[in-house]
C-alpha atoms as a PDB file:
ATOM      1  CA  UNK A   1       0.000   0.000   0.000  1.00  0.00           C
ATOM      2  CA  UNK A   2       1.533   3.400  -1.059  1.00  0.00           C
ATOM      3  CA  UNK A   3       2.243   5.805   1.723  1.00  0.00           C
ATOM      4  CA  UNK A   4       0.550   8.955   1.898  1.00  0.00           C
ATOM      5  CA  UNK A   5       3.181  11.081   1.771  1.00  0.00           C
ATOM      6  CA  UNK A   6       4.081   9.181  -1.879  1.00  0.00           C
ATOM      7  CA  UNK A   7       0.197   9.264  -2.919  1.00  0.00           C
ATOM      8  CA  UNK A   8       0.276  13.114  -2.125  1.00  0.00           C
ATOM      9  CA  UNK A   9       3.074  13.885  -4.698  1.00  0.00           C
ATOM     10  CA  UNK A  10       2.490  11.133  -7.212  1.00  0.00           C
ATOM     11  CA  UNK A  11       2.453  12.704 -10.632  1.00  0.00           C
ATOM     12  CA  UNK A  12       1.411  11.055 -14.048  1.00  0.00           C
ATOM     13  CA  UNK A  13       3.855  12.336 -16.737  1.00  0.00           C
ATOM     14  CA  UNK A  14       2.250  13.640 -20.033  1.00  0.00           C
ATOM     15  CA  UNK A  15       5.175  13.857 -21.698  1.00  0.00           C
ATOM     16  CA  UNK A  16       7.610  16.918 -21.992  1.00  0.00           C
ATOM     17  CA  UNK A  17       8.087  17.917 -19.031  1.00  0.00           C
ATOM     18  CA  UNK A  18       4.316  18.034 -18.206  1.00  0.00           C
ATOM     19  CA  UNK A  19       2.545  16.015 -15.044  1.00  0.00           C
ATOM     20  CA  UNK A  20      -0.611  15.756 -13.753  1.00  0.00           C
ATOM     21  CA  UNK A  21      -1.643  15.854 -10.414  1.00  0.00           C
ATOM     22  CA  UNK A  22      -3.901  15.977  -7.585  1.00  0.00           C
ATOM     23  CA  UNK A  23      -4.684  17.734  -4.087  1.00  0.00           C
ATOM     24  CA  UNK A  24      -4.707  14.724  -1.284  1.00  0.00           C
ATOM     25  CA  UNK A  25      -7.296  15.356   1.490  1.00  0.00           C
ATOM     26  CA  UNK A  26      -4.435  13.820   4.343  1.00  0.00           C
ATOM     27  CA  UNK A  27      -2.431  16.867   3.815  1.00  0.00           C
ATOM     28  CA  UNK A  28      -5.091  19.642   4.053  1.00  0.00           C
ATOM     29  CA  UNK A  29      -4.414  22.729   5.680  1.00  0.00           C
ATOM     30  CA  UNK A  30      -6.507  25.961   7.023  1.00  0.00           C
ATOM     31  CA  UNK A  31      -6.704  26.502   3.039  1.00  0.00           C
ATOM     32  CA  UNK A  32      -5.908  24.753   0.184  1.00  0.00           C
ATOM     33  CA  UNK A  33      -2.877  21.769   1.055  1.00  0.00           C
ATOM     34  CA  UNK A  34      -0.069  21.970   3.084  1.00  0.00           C
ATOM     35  CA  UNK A  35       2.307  24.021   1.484  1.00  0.00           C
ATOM     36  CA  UNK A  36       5.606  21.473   2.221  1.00  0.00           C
ATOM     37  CA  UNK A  37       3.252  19.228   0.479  1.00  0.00           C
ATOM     38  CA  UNK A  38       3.073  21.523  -2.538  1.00  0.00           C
ATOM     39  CA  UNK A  39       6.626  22.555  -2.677  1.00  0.00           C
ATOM     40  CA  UNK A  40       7.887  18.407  -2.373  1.00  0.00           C
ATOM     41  CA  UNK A  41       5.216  18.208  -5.189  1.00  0.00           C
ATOM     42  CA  UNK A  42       7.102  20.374  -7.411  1.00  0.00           C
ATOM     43  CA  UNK A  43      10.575  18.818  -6.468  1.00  0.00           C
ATOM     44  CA  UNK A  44       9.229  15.951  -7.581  1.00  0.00           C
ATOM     45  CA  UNK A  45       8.053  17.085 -11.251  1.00  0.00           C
ATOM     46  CA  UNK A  46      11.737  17.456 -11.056  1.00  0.00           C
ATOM     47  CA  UNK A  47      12.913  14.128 -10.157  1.00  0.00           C
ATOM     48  CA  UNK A  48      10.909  12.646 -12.408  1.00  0.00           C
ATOM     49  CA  UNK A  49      12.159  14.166 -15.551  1.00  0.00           C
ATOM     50  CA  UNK A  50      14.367  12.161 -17.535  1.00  0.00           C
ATOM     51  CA  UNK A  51      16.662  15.159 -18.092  1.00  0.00           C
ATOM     52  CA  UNK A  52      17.090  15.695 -14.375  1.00  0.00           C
ATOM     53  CA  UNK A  53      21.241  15.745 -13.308  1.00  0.00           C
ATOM     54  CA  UNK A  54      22.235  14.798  -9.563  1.00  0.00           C
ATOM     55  CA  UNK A  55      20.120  15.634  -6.522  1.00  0.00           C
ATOM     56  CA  UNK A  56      18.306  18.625  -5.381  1.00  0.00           C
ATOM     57  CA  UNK A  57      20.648  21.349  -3.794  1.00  0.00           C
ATOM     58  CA  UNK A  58      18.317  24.173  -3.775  1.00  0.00           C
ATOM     59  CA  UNK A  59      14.283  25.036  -4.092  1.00  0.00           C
ATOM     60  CA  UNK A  60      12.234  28.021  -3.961  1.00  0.00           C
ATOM     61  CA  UNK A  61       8.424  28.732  -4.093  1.00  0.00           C
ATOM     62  CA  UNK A  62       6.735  31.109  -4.618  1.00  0.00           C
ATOM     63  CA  UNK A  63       3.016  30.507  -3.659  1.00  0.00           C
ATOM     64  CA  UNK A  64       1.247  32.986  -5.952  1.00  0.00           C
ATOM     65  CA  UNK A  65      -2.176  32.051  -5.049  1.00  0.00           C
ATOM     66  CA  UNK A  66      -4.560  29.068  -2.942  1.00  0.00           C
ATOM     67  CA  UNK A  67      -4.189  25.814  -4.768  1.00  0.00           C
ATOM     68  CA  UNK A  68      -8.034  24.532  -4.433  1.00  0.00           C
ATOM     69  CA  UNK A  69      -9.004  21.237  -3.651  1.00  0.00           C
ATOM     70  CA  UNK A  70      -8.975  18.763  -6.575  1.00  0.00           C
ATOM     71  CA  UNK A  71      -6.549  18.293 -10.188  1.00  0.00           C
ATOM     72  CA  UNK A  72      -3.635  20.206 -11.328  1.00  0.00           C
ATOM     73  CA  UNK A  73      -0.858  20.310 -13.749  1.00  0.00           C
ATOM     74  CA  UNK A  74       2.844  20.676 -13.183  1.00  0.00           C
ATOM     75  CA  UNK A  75       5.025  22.023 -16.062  1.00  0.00           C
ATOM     76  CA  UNK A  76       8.954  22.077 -15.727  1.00  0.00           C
ATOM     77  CA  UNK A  77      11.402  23.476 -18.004  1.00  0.00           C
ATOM     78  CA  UNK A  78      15.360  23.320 -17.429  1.00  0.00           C
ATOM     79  CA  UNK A  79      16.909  26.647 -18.029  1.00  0.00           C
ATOM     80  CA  UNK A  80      20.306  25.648 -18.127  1.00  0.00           C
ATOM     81  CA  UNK A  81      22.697  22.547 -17.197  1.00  0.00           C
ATOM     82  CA  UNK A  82      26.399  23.112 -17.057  1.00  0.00           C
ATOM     83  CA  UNK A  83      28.759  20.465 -15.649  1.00  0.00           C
ATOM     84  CA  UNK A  84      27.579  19.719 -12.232  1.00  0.00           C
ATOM     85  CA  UNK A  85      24.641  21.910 -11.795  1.00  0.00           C
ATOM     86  CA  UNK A  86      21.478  22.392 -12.950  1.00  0.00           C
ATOM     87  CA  UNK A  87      18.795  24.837 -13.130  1.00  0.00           C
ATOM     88  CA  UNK A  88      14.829  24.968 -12.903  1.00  0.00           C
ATOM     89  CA  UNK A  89      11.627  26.625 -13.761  1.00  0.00           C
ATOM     90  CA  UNK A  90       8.432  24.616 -12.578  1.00  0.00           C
ATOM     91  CA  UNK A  91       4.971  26.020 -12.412  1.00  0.00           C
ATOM     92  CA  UNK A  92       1.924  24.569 -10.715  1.00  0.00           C
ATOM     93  CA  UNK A  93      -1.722  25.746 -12.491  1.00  0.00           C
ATOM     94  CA  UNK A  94      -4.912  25.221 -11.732  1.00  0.00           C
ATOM     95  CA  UNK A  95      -8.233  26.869 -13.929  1.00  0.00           C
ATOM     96  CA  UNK A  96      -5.509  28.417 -16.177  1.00  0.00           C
ATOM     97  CA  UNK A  97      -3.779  30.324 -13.536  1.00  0.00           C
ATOM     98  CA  UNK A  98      -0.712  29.611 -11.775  1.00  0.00           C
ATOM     99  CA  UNK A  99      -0.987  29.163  -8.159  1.00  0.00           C
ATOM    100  CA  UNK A 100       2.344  28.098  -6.877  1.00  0.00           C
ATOM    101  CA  UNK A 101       6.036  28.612  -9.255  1.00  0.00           C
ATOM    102  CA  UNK A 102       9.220  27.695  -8.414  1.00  0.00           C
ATOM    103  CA  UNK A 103      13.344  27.339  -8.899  1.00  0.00           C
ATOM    104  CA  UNK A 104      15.387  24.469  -8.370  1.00  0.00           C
ATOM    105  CA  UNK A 105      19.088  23.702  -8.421  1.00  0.00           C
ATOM    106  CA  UNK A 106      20.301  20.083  -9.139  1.00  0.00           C
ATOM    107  CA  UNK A 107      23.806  19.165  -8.980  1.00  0.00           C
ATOM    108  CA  UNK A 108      26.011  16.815  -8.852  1.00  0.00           C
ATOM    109  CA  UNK A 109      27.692  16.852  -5.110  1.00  0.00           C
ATOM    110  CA  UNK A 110      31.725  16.410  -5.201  1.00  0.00           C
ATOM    111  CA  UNK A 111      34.263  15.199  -2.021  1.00  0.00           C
ATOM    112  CA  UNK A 112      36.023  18.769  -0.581  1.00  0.00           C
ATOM    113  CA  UNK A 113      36.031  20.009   2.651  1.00  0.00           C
ATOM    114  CA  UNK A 114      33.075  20.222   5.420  1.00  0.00           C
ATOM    115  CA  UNK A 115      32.742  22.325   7.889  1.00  0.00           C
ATOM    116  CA  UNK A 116      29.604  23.601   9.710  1.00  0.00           C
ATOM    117  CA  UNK A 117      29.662  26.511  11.815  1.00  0.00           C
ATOM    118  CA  UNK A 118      26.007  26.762  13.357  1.00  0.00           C
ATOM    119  CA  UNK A 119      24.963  24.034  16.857  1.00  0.00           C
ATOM    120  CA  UNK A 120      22.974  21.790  16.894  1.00  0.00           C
ATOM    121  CA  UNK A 121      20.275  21.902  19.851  1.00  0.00           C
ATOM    122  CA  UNK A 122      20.373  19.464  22.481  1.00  0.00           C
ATOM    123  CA  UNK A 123      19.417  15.707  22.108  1.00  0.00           C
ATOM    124  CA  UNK A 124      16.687  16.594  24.765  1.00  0.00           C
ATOM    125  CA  UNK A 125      13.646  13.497  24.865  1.00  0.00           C
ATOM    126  CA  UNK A 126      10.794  15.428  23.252  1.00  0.00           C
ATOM    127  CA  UNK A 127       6.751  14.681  24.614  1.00  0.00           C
ATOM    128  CA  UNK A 128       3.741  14.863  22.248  1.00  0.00           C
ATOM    129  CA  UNK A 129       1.491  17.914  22.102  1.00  0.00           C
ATOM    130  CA  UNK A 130      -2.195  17.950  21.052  1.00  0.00           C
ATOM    131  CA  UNK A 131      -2.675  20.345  18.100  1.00  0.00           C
ATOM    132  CA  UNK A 132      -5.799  22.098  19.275  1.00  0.00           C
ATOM    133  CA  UNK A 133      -8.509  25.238  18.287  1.00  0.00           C
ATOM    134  CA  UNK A 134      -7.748  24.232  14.635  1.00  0.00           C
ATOM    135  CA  UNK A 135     -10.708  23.689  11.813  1.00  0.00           C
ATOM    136  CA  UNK A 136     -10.642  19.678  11.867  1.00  0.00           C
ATOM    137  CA  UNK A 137     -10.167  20.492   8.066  1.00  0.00           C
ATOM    138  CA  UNK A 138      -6.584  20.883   8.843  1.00  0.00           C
ATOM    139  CA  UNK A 139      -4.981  17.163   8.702  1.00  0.00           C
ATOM    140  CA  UNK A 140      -1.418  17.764   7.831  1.00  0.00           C
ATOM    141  CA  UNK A 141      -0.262  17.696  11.049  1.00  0.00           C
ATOM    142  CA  UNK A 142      -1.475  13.770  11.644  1.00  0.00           C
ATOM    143  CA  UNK A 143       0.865  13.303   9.009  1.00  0.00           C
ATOM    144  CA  UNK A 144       3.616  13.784  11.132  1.00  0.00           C
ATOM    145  CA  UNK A 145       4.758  11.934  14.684  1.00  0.00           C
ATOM    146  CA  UNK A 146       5.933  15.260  16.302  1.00  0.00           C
ATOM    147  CA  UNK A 147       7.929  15.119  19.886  1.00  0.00           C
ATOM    148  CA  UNK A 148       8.039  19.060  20.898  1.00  0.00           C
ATOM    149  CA  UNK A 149      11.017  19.503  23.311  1.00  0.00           C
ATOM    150  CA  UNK A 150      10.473  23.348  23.197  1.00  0.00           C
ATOM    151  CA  UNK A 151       7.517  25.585  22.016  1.00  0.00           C
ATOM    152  CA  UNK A 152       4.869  22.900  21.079  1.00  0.00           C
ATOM    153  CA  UNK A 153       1.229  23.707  19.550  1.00  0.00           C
ATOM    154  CA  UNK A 154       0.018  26.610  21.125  1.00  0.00           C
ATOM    155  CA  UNK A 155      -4.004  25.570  22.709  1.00  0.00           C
ATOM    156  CA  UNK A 156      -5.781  28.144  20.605  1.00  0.00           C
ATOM    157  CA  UNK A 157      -8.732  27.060  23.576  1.00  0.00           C
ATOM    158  CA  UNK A 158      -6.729  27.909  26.208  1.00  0.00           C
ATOM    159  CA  UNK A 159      -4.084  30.577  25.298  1.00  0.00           C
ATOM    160  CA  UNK A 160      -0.760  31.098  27.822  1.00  0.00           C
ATOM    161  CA  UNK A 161       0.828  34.316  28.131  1.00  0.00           C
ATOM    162  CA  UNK A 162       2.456  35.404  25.075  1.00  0.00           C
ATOM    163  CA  UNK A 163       6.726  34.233  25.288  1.00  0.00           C
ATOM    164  CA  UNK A 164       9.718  35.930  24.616  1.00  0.00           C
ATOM    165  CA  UNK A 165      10.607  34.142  21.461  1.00  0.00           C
ATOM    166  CA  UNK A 166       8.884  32.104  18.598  1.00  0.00           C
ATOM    167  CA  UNK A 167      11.681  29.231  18.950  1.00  0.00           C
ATOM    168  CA  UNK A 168      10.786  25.541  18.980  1.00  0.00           C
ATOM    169  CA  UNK A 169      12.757  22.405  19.292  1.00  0.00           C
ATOM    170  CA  UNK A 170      11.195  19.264  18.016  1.00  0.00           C
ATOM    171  CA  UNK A 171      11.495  15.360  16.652  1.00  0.00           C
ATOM    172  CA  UNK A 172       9.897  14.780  13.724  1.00  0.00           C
ATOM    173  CA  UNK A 173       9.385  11.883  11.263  1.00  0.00           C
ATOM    174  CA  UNK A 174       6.489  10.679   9.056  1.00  0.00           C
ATOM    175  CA  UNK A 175       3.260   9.265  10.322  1.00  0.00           C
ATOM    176  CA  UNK A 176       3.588   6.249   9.736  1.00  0.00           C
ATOM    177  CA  UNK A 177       6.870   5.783   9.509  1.00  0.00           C
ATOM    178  CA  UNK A 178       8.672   6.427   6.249  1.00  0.00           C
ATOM    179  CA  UNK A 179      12.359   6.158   5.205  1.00  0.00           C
ATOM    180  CA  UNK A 180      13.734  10.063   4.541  1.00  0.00           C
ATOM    181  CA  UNK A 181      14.427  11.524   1.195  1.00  0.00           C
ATOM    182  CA  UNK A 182      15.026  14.757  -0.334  1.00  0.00           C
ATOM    183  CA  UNK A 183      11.460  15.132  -1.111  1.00  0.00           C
ATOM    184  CA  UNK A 184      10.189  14.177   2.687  1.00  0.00           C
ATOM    185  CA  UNK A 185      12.676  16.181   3.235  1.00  0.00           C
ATOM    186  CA  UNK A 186      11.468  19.180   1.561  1.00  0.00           C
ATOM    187  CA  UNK A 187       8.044  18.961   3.554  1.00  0.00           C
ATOM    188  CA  UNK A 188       9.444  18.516   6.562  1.00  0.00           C
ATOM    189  CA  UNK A 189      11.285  21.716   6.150  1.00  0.00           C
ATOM    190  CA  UNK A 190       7.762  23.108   6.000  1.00  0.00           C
ATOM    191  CA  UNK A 191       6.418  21.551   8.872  1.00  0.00           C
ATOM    192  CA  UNK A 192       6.969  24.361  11.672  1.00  0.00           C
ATOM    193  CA  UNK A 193       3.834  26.312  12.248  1.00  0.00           C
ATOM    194  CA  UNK A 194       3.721  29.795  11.479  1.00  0.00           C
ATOM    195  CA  UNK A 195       5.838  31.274  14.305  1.00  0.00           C
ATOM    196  CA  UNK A 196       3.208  33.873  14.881  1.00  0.00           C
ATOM    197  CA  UNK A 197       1.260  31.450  16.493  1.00  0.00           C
ATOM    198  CA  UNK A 198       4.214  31.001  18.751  1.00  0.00           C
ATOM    199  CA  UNK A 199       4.272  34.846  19.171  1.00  0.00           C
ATOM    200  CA  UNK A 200       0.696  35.651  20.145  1.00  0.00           C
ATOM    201  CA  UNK A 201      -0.779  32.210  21.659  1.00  0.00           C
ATOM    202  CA  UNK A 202      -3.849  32.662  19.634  1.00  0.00           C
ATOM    203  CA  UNK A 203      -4.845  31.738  16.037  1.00  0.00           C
ATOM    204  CA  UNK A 204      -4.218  34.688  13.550  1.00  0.00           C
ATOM    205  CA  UNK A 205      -4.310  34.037   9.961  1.00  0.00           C
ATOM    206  CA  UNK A 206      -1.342  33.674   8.036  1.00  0.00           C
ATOM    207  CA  UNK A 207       0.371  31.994   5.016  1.00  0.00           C
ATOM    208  CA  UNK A 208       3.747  31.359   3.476  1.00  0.00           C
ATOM    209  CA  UNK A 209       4.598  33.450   0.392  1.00  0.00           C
ATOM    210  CA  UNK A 210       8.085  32.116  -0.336  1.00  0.00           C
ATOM    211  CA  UNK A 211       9.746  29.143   1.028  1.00  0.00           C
ATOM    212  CA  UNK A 212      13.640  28.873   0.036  1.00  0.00           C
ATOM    213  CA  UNK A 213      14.597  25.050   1.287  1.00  0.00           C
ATOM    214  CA  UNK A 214      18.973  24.425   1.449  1.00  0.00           C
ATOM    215  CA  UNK A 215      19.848  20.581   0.953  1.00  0.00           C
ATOM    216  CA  UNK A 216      23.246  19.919   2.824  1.00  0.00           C
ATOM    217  CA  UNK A 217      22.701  16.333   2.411  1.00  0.00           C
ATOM    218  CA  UNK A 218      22.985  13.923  -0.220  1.00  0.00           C
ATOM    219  CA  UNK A 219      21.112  10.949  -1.133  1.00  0.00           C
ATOM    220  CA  UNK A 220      22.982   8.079   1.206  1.00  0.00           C
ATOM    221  CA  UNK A 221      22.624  10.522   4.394  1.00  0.00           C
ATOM    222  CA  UNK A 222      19.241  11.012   3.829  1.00  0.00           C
ATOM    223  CA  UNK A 223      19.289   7.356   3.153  1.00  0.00           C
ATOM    224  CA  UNK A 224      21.390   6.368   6.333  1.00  0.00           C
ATOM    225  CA  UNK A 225      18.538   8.096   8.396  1.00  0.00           C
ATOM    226  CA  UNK A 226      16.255   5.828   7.823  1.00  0.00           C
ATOM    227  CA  UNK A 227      12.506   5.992   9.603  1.00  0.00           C
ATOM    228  CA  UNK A 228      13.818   7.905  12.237  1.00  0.00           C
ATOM    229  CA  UNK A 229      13.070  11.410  13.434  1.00  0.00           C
ATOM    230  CA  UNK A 230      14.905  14.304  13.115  1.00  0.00           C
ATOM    231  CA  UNK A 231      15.561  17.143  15.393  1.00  0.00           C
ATOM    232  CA  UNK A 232      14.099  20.548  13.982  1.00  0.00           C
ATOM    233  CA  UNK A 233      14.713  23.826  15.355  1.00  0.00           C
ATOM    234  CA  UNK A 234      12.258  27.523  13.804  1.00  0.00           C
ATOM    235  CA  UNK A 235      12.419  30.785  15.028  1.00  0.00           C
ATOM    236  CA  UNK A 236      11.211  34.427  13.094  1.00  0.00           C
ATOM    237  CA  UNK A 237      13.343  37.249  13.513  1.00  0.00           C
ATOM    238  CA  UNK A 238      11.106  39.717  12.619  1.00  0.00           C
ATOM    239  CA  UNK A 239       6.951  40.654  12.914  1.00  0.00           C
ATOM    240  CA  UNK A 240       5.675  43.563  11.327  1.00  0.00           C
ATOM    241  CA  UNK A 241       3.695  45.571   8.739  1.00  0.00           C
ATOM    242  CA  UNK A 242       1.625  42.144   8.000  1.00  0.00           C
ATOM    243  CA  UNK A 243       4.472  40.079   7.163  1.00  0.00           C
ATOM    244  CA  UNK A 244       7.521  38.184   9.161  1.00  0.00           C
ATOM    245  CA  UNK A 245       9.990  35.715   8.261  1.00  0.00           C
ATOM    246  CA  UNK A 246      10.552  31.891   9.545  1.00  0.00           C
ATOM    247  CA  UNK A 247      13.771  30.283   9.761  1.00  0.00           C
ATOM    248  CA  UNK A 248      14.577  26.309  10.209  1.00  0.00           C
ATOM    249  CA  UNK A 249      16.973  23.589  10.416  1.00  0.00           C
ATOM    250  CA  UNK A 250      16.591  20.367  10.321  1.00  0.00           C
ATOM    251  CA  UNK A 251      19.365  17.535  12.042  1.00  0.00           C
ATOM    252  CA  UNK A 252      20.017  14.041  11.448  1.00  0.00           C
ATOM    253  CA  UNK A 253      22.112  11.248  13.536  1.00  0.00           C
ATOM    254  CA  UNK A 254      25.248  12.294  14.812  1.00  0.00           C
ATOM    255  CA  UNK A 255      24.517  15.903  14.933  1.00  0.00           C
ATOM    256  CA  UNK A 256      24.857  15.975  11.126  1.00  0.00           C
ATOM    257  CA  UNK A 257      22.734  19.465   9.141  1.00  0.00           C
ATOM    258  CA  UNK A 258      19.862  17.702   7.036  1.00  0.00           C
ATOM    259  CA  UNK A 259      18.617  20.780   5.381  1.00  0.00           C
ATOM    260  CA  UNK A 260      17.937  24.840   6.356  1.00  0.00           C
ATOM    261  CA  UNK A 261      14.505  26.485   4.970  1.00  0.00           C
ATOM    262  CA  UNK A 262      13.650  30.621   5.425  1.00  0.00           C
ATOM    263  CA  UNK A 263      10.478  32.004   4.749  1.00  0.00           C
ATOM    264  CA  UNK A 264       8.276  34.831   4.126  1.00  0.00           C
ATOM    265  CA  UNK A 265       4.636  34.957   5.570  1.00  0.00           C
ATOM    266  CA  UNK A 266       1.965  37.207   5.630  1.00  0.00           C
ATOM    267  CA  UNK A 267      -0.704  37.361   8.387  1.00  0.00           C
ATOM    268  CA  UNK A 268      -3.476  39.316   8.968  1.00  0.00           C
ATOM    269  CA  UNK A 269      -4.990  41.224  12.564  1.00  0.00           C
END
């Protein structure tokens, strides 16, 4: 039986860089799908093309409208491949508008020198937390087995006093379990709610605009993982005029950097 991560993304190739595909009710969110969902969709159109070189390094989109509920196509063009790297234009449309575009950079990953300068958090034991006060529309979450060490789902019922910070510190993996790859990845890299939430304790409107996901792993880390969770750290730096931006990491076994994402969301008052 597929998993529904791999039903949400499946895409049926038309030939030329052209794939159809559809909205998958698991992965619903306040409106239209989850939009890690949507962006691991788009890698994917990627993947699947038979001109595709190496494994992703980079993706961004840019979420230019709701995707509705139901079909949609997926139309990828290369712009340019040079030696080891390759570059991306994919659009998603749905009624003859595009709702969601993006870039991606492929590449072909070489053996040089690693460093990495940023921490890890600590391997602190992480305890479930009820998502609660949200439409029961929104199922994405119960796609994930989330273990919040720091800054779990605010209880929209029963709101605390507003923190200092937006941070959170969390295991995550797919529910039910499923081995990691750059296009779980992707989603998972999209799986922090909006910090705002954090921020105020109480359910205010928002939604990503642009989502810029960093791969710093390649396919046999991801691979090595396995089925099990991952330690994710989000923050925002910055509220104001309607709009703030989220930052994330995402860590593997051994203290090893998975993946960074930053994004721009707007909210409303």
């Amino acid at each position: 039986m597929s998993h529904p991560f791999d039903a949400a993304i499946a895409l049926r190739p038309r030939g030329d860089g052209v794939f159809d595909g559809a909205t998958h009710a698991g992965y619903a969110n306040m409106v239209g799908p989850f939009g890690g969902i949507t962006a691991s969709t788009l890698l994917h159109a990627v993947w699947l093309h038979p001109q595709r070189l190496g494994e992703p390094l980079a993706l961004t989109v840019n979420f230019a409208g709701p995707v509705v509920e139901g079909p949609f196509r997926v139309t990828t063009r290369a712009l340019r491949t040079n030696r080891s790297t390759q570059h991306w234009h994919i659009e998603l449309e749905q009624g003859g508008e595009v709702a969601a575009s993006a870039s991606a950079v492929f590449g072909l990953r070489r053996d040089t020198w690693t460093a990495t300068e940023i921490v890890p958090p600590p391997l602190a034991q992480g305890a479930p937390v009820p998502v609660k006060g949200l439409s029961p529309r929104v199922a994405w979450p119960q796609r994930y087995d989330m273990q919040f060490v720091k800054g779990g789902w605010p209880d929209f019922d029963n709101p605390q006093a507003e923190p200092a910070d937006s941070h959170s510190e969390l295991w995550i993996r797919d529910h039910p379990p499923r081995p990691l790859d750059a296009l779980a990845l992707a989603a998972i890299c999209d799986a922090f709610y909006p910090r705002i939430f954090r921020r105020r304790q109480r359910f205010t409107p928002a939604g990503t605009m642009t989502l810029s996901t960093y791969f710093h792993a390649d396919a046999a880390a991801l691979a090595a993982q396995g089925t099990r969770a991952v330690l994710g750290r989000a923050r925002a730096q910055h509220f104001g005029g309607g709009y703030f931006d989220q930052t994330a990491e995402v860590w593997g076994d051994g203290g090893r950097l998975l993946a960074v994402s930053h994004q721009l969301v707007y909210f409303k008052e």
